[in-house]
PDB file of N, CA and C in Angstrom:
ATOM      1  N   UNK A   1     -21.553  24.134  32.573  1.00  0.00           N
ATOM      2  CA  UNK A   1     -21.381  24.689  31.256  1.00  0.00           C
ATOM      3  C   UNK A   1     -20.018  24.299  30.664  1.00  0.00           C
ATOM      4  N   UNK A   2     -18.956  24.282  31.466  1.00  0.00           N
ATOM      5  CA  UNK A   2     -17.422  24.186  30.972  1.00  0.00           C
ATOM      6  C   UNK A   2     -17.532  22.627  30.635  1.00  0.00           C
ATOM      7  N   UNK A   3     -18.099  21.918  31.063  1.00  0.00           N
ATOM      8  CA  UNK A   3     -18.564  20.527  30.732  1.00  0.00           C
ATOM      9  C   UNK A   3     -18.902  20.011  29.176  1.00  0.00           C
ATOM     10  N   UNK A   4     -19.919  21.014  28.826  1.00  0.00           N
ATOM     11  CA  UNK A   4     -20.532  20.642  27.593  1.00  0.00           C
ATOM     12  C   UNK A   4     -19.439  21.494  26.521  1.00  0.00           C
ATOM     13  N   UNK A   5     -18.560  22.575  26.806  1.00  0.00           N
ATOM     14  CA  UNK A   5     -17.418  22.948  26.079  1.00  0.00           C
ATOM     15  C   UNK A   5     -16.569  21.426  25.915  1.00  0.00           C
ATOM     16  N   UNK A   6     -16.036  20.600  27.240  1.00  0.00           N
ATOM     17  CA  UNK A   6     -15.200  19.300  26.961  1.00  0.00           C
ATOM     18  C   UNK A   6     -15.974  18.551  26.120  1.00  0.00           C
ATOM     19  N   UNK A   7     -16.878  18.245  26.432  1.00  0.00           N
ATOM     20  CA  UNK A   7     -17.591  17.365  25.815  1.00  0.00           C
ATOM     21  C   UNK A   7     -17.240  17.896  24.262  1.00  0.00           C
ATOM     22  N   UNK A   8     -17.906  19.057  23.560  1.00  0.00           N
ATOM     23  CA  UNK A   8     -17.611  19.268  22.676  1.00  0.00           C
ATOM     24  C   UNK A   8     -16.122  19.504  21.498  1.00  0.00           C
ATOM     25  N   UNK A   9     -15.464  19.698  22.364  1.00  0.00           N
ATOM     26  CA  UNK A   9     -14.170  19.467  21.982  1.00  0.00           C
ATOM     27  C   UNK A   9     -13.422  18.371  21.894  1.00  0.00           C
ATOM     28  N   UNK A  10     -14.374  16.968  22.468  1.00  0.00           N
ATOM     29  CA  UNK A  10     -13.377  16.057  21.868  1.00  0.00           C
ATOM     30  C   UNK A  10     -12.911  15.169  21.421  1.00  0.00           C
ATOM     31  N   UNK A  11     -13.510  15.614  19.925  1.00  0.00           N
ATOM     32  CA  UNK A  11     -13.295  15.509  18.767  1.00  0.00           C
ATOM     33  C   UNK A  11     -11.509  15.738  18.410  1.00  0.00           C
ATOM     34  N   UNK A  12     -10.875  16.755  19.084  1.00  0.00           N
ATOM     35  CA  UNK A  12      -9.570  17.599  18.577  1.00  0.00           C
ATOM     36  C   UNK A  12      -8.574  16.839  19.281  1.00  0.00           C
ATOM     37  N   UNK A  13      -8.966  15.553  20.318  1.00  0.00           N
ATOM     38  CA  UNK A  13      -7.625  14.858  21.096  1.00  0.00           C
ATOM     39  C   UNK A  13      -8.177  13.525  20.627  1.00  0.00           C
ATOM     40  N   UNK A  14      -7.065  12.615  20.637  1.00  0.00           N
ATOM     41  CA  UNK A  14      -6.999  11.121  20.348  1.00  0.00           C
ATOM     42  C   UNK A  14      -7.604  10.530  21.767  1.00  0.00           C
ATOM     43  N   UNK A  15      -8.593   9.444  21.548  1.00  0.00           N
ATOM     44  CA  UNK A  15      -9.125   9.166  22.875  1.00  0.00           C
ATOM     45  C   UNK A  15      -8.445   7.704  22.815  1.00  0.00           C
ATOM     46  N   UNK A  16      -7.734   7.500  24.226  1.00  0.00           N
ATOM     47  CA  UNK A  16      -7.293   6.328  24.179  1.00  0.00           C
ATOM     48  C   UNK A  16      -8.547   5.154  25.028  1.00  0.00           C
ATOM     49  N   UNK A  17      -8.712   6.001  26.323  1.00  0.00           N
ATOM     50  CA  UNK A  17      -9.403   4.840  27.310  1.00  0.00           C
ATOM     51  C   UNK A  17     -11.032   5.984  27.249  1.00  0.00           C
ATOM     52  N   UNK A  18     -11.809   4.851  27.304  1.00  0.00           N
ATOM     53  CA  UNK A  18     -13.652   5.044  27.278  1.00  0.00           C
ATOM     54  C   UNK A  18     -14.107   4.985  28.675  1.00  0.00           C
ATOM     55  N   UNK A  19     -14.304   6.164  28.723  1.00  0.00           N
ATOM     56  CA  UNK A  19     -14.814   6.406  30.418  1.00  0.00           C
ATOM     57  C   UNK A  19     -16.392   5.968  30.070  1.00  0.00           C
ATOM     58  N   UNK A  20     -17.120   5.492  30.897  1.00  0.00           N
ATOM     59  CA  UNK A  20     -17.916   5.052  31.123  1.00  0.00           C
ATOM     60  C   UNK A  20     -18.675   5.657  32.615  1.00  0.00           C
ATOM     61  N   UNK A  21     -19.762   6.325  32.234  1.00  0.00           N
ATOM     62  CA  UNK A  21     -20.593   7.245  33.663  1.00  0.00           C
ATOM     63  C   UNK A  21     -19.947   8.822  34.141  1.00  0.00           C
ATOM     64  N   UNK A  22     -20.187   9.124  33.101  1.00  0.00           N
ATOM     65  CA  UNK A  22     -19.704  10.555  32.348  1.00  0.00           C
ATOM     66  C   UNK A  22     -20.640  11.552  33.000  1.00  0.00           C
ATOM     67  N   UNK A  23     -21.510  10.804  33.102  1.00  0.00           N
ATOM     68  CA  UNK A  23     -22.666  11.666  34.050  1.00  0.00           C
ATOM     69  C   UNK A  23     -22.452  12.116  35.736  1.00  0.00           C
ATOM     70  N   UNK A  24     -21.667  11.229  35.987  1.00  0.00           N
ATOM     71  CA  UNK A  24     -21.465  10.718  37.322  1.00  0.00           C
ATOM     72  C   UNK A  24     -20.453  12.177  37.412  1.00  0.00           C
ATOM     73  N   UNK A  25     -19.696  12.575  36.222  1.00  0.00           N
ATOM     74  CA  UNK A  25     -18.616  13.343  36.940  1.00  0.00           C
ATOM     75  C   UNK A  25     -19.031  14.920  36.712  1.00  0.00           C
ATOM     76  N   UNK A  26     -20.215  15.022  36.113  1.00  0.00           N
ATOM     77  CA  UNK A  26     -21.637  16.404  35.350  1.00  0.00           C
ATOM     78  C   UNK A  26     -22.127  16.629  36.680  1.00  0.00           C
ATOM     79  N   UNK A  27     -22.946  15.759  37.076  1.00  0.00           N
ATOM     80  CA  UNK A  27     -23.470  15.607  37.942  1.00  0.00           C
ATOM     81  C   UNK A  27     -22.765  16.122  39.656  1.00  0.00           C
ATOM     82  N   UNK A  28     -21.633  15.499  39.673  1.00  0.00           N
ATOM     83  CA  UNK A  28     -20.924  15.617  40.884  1.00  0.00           C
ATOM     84  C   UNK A  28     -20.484  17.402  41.109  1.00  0.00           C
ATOM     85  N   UNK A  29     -19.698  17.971  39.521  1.00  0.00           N
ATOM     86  CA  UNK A  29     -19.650  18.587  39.309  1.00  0.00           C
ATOM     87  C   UNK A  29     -20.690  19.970  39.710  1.00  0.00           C
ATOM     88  N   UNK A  30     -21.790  19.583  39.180  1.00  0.00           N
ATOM     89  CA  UNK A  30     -22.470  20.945  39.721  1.00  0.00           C
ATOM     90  C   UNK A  30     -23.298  20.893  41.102  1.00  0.00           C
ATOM     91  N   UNK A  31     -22.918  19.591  41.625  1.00  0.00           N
ATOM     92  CA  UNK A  31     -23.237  19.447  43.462  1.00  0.00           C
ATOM     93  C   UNK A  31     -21.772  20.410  44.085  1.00  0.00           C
ATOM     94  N   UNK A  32     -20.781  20.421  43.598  1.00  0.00           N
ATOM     95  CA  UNK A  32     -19.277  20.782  43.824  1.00  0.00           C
ATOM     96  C   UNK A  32     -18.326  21.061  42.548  1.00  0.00           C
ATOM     97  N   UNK A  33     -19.285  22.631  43.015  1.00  0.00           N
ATOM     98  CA  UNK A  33     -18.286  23.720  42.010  1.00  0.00           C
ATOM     99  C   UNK A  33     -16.796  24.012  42.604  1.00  0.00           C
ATOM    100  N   UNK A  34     -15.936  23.400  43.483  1.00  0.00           N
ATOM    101  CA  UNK A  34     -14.727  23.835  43.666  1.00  0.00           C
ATOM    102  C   UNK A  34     -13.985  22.190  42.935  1.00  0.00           C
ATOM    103  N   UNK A  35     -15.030  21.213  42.809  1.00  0.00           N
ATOM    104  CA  UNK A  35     -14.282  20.027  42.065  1.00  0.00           C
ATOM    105  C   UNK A  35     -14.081  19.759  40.594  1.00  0.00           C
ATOM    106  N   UNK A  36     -14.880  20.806  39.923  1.00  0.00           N
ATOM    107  CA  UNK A  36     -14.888  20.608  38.557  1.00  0.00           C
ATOM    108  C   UNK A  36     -14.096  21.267  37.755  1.00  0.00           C
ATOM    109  N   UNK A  37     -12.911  21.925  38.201  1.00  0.00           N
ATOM    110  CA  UNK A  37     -11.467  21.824  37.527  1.00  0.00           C
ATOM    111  C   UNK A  37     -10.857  20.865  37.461  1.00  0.00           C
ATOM    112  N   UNK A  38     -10.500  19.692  38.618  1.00  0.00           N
ATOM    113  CA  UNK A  38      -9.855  19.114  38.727  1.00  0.00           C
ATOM    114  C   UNK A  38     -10.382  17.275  38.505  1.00  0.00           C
ATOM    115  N   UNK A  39     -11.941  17.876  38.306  1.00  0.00           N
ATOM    116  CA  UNK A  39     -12.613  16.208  37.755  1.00  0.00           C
ATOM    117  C   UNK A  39     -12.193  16.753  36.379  1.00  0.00           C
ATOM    118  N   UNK A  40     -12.273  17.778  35.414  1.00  0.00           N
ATOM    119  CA  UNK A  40     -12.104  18.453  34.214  1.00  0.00           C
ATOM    120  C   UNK A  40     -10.494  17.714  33.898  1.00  0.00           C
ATOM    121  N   UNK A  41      -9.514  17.731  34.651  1.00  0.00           N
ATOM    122  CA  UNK A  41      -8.112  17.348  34.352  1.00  0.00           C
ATOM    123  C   UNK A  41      -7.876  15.695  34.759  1.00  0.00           C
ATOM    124  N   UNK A  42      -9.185  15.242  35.279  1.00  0.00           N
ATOM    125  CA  UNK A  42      -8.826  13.568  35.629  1.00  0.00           C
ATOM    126  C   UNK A  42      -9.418  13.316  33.903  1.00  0.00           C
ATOM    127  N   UNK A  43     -10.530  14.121  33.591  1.00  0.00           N
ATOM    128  CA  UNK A  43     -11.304  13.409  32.806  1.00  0.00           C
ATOM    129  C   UNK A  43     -10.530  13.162  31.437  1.00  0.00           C
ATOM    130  N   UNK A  44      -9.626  14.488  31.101  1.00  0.00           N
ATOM    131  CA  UNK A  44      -9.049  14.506  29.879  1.00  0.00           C
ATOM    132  C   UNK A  44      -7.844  14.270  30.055  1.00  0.00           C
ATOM    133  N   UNK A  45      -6.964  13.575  31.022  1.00  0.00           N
ATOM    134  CA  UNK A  45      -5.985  12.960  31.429  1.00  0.00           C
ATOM    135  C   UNK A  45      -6.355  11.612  30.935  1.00  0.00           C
ATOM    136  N   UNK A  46      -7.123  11.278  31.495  1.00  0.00           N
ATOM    137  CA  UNK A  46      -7.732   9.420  31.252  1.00  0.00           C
ATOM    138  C   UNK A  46      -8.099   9.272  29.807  1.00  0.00           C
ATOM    139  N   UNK A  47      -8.872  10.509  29.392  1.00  0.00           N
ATOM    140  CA  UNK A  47      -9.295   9.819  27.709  1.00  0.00           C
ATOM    141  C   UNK A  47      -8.301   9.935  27.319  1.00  0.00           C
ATOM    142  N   UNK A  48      -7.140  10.579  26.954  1.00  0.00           N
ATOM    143  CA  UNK A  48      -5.571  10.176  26.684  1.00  0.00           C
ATOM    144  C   UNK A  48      -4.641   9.776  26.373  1.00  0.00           C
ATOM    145  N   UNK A  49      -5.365   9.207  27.610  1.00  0.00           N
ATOM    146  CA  UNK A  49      -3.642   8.059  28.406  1.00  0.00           C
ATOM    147  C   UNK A  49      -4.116   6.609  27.728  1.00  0.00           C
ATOM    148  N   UNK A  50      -3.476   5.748  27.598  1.00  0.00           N
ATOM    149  CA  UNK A  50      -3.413   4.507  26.947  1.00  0.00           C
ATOM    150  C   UNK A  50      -2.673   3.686  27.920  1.00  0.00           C
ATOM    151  N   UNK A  51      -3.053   3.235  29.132  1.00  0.00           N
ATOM    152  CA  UNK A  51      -2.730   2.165  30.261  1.00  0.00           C
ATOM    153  C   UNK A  51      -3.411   0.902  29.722  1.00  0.00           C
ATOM    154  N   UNK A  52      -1.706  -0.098  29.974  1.00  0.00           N
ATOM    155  CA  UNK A  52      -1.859  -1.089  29.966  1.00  0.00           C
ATOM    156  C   UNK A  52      -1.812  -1.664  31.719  1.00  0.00           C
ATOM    157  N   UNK A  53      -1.694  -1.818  32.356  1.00  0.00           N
ATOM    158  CA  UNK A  53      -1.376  -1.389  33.845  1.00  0.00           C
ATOM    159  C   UNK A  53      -0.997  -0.818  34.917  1.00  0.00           C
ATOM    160  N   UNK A  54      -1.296  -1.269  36.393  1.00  0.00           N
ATOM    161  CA  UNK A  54      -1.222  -0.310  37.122  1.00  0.00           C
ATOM    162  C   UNK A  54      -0.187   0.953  37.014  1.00  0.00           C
ATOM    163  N   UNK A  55       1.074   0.818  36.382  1.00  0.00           N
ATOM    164  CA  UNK A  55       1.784   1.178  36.528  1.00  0.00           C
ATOM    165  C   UNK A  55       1.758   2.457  35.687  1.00  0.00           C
ATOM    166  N   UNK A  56       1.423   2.175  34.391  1.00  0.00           N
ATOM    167  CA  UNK A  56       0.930   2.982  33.681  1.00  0.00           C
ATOM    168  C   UNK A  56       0.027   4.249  34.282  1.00  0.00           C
ATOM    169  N   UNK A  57      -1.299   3.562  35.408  1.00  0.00           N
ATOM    170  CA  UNK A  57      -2.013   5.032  35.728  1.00  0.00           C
ATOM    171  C   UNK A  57      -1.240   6.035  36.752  1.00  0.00           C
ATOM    172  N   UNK A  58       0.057   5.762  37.398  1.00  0.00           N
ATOM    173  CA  UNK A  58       0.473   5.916  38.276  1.00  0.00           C
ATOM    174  C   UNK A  58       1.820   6.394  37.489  1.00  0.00           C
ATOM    175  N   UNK A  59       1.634   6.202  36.490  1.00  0.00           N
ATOM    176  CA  UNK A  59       2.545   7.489  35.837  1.00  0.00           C
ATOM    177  C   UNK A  59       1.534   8.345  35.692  1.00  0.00           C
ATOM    178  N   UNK A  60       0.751   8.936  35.063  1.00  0.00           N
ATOM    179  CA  UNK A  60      -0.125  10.088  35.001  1.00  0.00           C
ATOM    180  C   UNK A  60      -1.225  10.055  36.077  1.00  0.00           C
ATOM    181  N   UNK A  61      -1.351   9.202  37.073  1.00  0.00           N
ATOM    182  CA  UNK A  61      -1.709  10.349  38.369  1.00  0.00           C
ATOM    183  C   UNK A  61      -0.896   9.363  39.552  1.00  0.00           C
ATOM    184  N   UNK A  62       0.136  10.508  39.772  1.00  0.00           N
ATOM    185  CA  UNK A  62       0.961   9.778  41.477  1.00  0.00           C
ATOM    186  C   UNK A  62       0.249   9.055  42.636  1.00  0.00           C
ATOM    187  N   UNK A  63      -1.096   9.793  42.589  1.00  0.00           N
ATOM    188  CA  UNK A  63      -1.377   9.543  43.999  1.00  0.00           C
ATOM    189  C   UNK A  63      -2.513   8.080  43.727  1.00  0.00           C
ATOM    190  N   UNK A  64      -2.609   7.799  42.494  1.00  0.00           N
ATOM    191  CA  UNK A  64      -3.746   6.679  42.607  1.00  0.00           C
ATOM    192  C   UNK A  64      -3.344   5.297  43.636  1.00  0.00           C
ATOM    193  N   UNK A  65      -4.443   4.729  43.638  1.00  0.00           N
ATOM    194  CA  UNK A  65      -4.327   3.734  44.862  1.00  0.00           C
ATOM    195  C   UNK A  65      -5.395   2.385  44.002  1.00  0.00           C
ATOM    196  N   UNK A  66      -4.339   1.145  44.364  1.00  0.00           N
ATOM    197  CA  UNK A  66      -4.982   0.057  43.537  1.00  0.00           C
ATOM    198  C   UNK A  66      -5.622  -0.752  44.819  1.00  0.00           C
ATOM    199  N   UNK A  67      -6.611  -1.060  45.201  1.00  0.00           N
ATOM    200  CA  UNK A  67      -7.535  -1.171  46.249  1.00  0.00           C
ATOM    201  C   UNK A  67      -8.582  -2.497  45.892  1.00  0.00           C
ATOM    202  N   UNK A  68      -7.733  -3.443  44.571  1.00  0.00           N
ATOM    203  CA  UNK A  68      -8.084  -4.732  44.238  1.00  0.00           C
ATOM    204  C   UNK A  68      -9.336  -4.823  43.790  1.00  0.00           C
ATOM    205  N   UNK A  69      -9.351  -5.816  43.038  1.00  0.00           N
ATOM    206  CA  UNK A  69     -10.633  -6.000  42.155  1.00  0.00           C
ATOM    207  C   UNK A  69     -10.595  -5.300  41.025  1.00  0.00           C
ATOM    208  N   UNK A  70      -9.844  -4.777  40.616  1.00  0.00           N
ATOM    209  CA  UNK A  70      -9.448  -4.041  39.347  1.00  0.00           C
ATOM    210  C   UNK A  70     -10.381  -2.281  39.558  1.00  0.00           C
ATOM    211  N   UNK A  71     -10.503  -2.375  40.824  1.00  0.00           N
ATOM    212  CA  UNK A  71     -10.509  -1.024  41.618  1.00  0.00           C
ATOM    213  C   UNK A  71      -9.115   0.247  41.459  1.00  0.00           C
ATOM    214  N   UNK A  72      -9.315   1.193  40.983  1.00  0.00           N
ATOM    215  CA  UNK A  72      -8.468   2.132  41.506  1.00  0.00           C
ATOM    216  C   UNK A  72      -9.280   3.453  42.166  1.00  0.00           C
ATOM    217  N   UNK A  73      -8.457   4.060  43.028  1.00  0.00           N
ATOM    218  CA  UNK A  73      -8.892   5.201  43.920  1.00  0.00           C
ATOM    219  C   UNK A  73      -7.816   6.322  43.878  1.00  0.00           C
ATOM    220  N   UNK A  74      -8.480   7.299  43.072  1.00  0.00           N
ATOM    221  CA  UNK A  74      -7.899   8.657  43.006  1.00  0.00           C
ATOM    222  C   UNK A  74      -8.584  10.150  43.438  1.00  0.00           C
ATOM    223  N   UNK A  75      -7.126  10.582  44.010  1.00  0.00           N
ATOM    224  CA  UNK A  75      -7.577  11.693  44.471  1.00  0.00           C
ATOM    225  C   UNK A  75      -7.895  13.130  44.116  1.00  0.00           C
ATOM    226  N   UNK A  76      -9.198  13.707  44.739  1.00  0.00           N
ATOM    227  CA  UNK A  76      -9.608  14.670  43.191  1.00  0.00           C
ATOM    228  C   UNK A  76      -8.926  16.223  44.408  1.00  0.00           C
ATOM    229  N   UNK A  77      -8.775  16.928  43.715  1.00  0.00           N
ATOM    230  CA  UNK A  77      -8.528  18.600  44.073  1.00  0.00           C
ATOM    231  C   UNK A  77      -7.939  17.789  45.647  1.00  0.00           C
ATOM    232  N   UNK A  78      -6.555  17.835  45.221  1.00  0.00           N
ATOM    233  CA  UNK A  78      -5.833  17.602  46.530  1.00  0.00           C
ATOM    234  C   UNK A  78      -6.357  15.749  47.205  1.00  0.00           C
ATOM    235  N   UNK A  79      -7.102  16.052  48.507  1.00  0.00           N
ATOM    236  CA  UNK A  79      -7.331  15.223  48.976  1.00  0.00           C
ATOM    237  C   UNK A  79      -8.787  15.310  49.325  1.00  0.00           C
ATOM    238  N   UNK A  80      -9.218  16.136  49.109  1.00  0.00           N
ATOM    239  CA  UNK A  80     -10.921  16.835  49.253  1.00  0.00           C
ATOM    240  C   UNK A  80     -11.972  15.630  48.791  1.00  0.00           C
ATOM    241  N   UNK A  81     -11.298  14.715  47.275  1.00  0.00           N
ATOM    242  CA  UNK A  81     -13.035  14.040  47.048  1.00  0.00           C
ATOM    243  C   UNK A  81     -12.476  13.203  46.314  1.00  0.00           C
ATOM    244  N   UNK A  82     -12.885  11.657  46.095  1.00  0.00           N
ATOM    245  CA  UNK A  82     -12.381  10.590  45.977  1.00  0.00           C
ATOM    246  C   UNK A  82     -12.727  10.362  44.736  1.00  0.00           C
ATOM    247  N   UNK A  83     -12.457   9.885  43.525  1.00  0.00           N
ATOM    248  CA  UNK A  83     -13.039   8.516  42.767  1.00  0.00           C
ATOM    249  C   UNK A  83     -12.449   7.878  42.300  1.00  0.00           C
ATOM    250  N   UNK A  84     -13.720   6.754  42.784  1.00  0.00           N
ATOM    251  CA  UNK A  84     -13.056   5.082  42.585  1.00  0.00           C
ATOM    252  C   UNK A  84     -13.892   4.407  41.010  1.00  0.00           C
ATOM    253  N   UNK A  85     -12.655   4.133  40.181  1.00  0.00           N
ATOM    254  CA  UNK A  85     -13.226   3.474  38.818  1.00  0.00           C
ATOM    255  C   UNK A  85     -12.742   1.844  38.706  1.00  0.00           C
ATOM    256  N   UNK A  86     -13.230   1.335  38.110  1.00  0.00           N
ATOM    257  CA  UNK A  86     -13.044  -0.406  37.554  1.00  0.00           C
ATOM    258  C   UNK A  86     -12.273   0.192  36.028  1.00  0.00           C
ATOM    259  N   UNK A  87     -10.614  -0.386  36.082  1.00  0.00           N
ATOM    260  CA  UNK A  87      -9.835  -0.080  35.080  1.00  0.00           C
ATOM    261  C   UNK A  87      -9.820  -1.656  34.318  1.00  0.00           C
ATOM    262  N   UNK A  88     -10.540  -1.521  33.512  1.00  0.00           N
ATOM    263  CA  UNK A  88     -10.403  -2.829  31.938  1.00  0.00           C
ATOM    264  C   UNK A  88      -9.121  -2.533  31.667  1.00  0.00           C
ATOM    265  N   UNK A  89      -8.086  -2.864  31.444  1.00  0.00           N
ATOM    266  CA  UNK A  89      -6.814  -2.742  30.746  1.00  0.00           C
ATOM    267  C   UNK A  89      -7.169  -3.153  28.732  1.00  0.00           C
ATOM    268  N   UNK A  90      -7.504  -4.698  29.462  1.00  0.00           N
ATOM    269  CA  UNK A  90      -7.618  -4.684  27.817  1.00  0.00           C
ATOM    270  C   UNK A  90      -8.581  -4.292  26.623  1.00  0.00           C
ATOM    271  N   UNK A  91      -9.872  -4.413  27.196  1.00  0.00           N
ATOM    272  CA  UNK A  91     -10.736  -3.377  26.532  1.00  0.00           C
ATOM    273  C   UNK A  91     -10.494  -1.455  26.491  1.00  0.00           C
ATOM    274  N   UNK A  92      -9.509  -0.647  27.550  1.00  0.00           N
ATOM    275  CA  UNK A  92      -9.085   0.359  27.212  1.00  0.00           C
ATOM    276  C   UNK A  92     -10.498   1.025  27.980  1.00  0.00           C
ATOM    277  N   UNK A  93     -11.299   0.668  29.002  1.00  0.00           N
ATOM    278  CA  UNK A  93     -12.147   0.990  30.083  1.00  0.00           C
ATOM    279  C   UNK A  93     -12.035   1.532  30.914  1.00  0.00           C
ATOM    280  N   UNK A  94     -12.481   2.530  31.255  1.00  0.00           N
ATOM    281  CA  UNK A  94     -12.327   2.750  32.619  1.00  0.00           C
ATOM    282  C   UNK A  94     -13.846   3.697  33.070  1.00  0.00           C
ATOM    283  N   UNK A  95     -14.640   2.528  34.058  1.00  0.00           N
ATOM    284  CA  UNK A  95     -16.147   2.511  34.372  1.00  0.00           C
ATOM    285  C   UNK A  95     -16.217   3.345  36.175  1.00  0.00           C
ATOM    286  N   UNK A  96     -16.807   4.708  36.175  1.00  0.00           N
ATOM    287  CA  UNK A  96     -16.357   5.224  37.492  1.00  0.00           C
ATOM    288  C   UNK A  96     -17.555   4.571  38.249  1.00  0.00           C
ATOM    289  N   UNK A  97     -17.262   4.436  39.492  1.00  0.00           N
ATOM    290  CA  UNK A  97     -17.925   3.586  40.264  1.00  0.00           C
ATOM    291  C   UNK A  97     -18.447   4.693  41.552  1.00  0.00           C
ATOM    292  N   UNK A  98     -17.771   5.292  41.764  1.00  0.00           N
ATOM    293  CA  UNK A  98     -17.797   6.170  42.936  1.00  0.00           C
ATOM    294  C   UNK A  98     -16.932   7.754  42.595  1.00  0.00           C
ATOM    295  N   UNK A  99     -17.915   8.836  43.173  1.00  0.00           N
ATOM    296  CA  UNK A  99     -17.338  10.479  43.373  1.00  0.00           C
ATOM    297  C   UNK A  99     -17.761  10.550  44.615  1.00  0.00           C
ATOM    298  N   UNK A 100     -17.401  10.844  45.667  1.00  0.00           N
ATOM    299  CA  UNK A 100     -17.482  11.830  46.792  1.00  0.00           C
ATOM    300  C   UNK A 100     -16.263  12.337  47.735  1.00  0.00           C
ATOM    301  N   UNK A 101     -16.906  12.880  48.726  1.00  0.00           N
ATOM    302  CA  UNK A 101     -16.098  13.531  49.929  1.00  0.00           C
ATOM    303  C   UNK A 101     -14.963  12.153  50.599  1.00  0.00           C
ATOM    304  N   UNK A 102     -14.062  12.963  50.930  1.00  0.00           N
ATOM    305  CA  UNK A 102     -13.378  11.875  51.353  1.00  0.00           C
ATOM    306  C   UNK A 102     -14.151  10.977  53.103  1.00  0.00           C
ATOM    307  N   UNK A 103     -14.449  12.160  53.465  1.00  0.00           N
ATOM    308  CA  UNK A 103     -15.616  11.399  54.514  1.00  0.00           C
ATOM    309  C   UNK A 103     -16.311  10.107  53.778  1.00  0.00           C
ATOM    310  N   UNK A 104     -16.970  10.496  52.912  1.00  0.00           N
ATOM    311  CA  UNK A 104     -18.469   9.567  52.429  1.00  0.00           C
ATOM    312  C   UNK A 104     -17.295   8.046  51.737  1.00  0.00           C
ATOM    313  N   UNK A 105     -15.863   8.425  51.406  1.00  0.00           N
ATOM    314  CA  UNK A 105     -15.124   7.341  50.977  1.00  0.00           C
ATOM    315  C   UNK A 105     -14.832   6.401  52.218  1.00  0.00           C
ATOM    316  N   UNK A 106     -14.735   6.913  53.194  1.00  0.00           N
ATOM    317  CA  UNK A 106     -14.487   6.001  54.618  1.00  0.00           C
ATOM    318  C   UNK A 106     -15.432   5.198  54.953  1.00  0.00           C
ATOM    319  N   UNK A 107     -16.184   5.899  54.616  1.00  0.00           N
ATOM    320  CA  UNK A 107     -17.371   4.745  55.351  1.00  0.00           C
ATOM    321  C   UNK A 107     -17.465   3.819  54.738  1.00  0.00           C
ATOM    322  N   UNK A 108     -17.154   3.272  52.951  1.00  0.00           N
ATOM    323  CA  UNK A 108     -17.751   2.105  52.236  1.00  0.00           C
ATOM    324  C   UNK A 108     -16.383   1.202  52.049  1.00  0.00           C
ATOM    325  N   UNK A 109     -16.694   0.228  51.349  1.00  0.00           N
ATOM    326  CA  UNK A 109     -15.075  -0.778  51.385  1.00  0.00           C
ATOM    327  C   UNK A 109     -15.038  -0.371  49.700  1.00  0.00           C
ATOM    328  N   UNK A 110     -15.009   0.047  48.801  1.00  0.00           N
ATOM    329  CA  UNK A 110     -14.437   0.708  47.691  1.00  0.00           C
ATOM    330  C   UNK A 110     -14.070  -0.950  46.741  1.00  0.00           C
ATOM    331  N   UNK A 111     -13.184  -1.657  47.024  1.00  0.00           N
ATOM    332  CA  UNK A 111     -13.167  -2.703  46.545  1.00  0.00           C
ATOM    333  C   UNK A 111     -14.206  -4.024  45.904  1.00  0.00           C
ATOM    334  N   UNK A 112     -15.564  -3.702  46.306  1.00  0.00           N
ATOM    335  CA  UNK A 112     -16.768  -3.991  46.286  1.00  0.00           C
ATOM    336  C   UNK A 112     -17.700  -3.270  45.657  1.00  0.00           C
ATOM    337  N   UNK A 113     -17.786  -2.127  45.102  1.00  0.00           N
ATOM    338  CA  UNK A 113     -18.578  -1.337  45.207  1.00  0.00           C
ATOM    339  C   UNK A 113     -18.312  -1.590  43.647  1.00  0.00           C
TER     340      UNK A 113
END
């Protein structure tokens, strides 16, 4: 529900970068109700922010991890659940590729995916 409130609201913030698989983070969300505060603060952090590179996402989130291929990997509610997006710089993209447990992140090579 707090979902379709963001959604609706935003209209009222300047969107810099176009997330792409919006579903992916709805979805994850009501599999893991203790993650959807903190997918809630990646999501409206990123529409935002206006990164031109790495450096840029790593001012507004410390802990991201550049894992090549124009892969980044950030960490959601602490260290609890992963996602990995494909950051376009110059189109202003950012396409999520992967949400889960940090278990289910070990097992795949993230850079590929």
């Amino acid at each position: 529900m707090y979902f379709e409130i963001l959604f609706l609201s935003l209209h009222q913030i300047i969107i810099k970068m176009r997330i792409i698989d919006q579903k992916a983070i709805k979805s994850f969300s009501n599999k893991h109700k203790d993650a959807e505060t903190a997918l809630q603060d990646w999501y409206y952090k990123t529409l935002k922010a206006d990164w031109d590179c790495f450096a840029d996402i790593k001012s507004s989130f410390n802990t991201v991890d550049s894992v090549g291929n124009k892969r980044y990997v950030f960490n959601i509610k602490g260290n609890d659940y992963r996602l990995v997006a494909i950051v376009l710089f110059s189109i202003k993209m950012v396409y999520i590729r992967f949400i889960g447990t940090h278990k289910e992140y070990e097992k795949m090579d993230c850079s590929k995916i």
